[in-house]
Protein backbone atom coordinates (compact mmCIF):
# COMPACT_ATOMS: atom_id res chain seq x y z
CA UNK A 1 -22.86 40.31 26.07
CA UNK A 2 -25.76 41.29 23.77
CA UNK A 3 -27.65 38.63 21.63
CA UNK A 4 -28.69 39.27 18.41
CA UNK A 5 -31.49 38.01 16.02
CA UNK A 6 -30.84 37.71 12.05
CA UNK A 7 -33.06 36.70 9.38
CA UNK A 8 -31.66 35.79 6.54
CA UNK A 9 -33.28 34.60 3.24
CA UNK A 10 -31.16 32.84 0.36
CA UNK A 11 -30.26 34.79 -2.99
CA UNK A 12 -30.58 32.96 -6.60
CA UNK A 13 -27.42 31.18 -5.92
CA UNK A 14 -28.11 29.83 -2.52
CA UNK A 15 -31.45 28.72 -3.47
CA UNK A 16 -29.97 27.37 -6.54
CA UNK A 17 -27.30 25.48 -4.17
CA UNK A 18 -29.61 24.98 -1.83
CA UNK A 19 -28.36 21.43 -1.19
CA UNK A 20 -24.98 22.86 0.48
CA UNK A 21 -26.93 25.13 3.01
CA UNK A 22 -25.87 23.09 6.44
CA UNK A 23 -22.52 22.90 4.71
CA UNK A 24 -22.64 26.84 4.56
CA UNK A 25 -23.92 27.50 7.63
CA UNK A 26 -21.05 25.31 9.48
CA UNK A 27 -18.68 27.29 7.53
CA UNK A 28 -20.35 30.60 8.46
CA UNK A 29 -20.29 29.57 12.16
CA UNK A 30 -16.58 28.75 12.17
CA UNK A 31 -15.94 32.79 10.38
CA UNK A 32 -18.17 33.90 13.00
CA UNK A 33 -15.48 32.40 15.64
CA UNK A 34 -12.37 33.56 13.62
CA UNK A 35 -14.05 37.27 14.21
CA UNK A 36 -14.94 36.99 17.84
CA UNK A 37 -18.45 35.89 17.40
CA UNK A 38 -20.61 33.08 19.51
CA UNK A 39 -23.25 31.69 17.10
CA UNK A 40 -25.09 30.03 19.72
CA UNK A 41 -27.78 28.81 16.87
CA UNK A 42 -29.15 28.24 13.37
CA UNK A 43 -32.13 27.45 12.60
CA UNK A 44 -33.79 27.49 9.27
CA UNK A 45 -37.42 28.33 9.43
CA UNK A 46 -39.16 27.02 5.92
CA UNK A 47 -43.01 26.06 6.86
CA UNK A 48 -44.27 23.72 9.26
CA UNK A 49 -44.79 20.56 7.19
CA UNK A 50 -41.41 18.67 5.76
CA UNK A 51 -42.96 18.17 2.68
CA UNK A 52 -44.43 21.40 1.73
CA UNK A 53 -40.61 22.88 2.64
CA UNK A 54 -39.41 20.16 0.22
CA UNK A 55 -41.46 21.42 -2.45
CA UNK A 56 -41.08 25.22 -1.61
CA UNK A 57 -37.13 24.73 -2.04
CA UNK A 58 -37.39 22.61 -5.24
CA UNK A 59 -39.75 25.24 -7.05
CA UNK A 60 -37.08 27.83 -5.98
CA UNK A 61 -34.37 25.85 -7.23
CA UNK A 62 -35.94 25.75 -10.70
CA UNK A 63 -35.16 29.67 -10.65
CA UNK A 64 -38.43 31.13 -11.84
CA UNK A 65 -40.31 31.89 -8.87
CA UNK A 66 -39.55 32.91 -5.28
CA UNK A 67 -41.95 31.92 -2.81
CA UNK A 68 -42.80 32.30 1.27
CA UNK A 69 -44.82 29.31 3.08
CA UNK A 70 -47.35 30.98 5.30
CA UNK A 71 -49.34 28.97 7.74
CA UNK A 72 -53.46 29.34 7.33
CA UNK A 73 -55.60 29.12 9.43
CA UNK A 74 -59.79 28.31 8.67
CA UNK A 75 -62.43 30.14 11.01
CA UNK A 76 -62.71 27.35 13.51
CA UNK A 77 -59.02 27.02 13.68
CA UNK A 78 -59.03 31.22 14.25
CA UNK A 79 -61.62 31.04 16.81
CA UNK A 80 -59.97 28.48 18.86
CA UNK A 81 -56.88 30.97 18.61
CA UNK A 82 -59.13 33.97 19.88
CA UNK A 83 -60.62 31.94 23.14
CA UNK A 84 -57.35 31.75 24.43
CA UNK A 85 -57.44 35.42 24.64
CA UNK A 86 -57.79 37.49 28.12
């Protein structure tokens, strides 16, 4: 049986109702199973920190901005990345 990757990002309204998404995703899983589908996993992959996540969702909820969390990293941080490289 194949396995399959999906990313999916919220639209206004699930952003908006943002509060519901484990609610959704249950829901989703169980339609998957009425259609023949194994969901085998959901994860939901915001930023690394809680409480930047927190914040991203909340700004989006607000409705006037959409953003993406994207993890920096300085020049040390980027070096020690590039020693570990054959």
């Amino acid at each position: 049986m194949a396995t399959f990757v999906t990313l999916l990002n919220f639209t206004d309204q699930g952003i908006r109702t943002v509060k519901d998404t484990t609610k959704r995703a249950a829901a989703v899983r169980e339609m998957a199973k009425a259609s023949g589908i194994e969901m085998k996993d959901i994860f939901w992959t915001l930023g690394q920190y809680a409480t930047m996540t927190a914040f991203g969702l909340a700004l989006g909820m607000a409705g006037n901005v959409r953003s993406q969390t994207l993890r920096a990293f300085s020049a040390d941080e980027m070096s020690g990345i590039l020693s570990k490289l054959p």
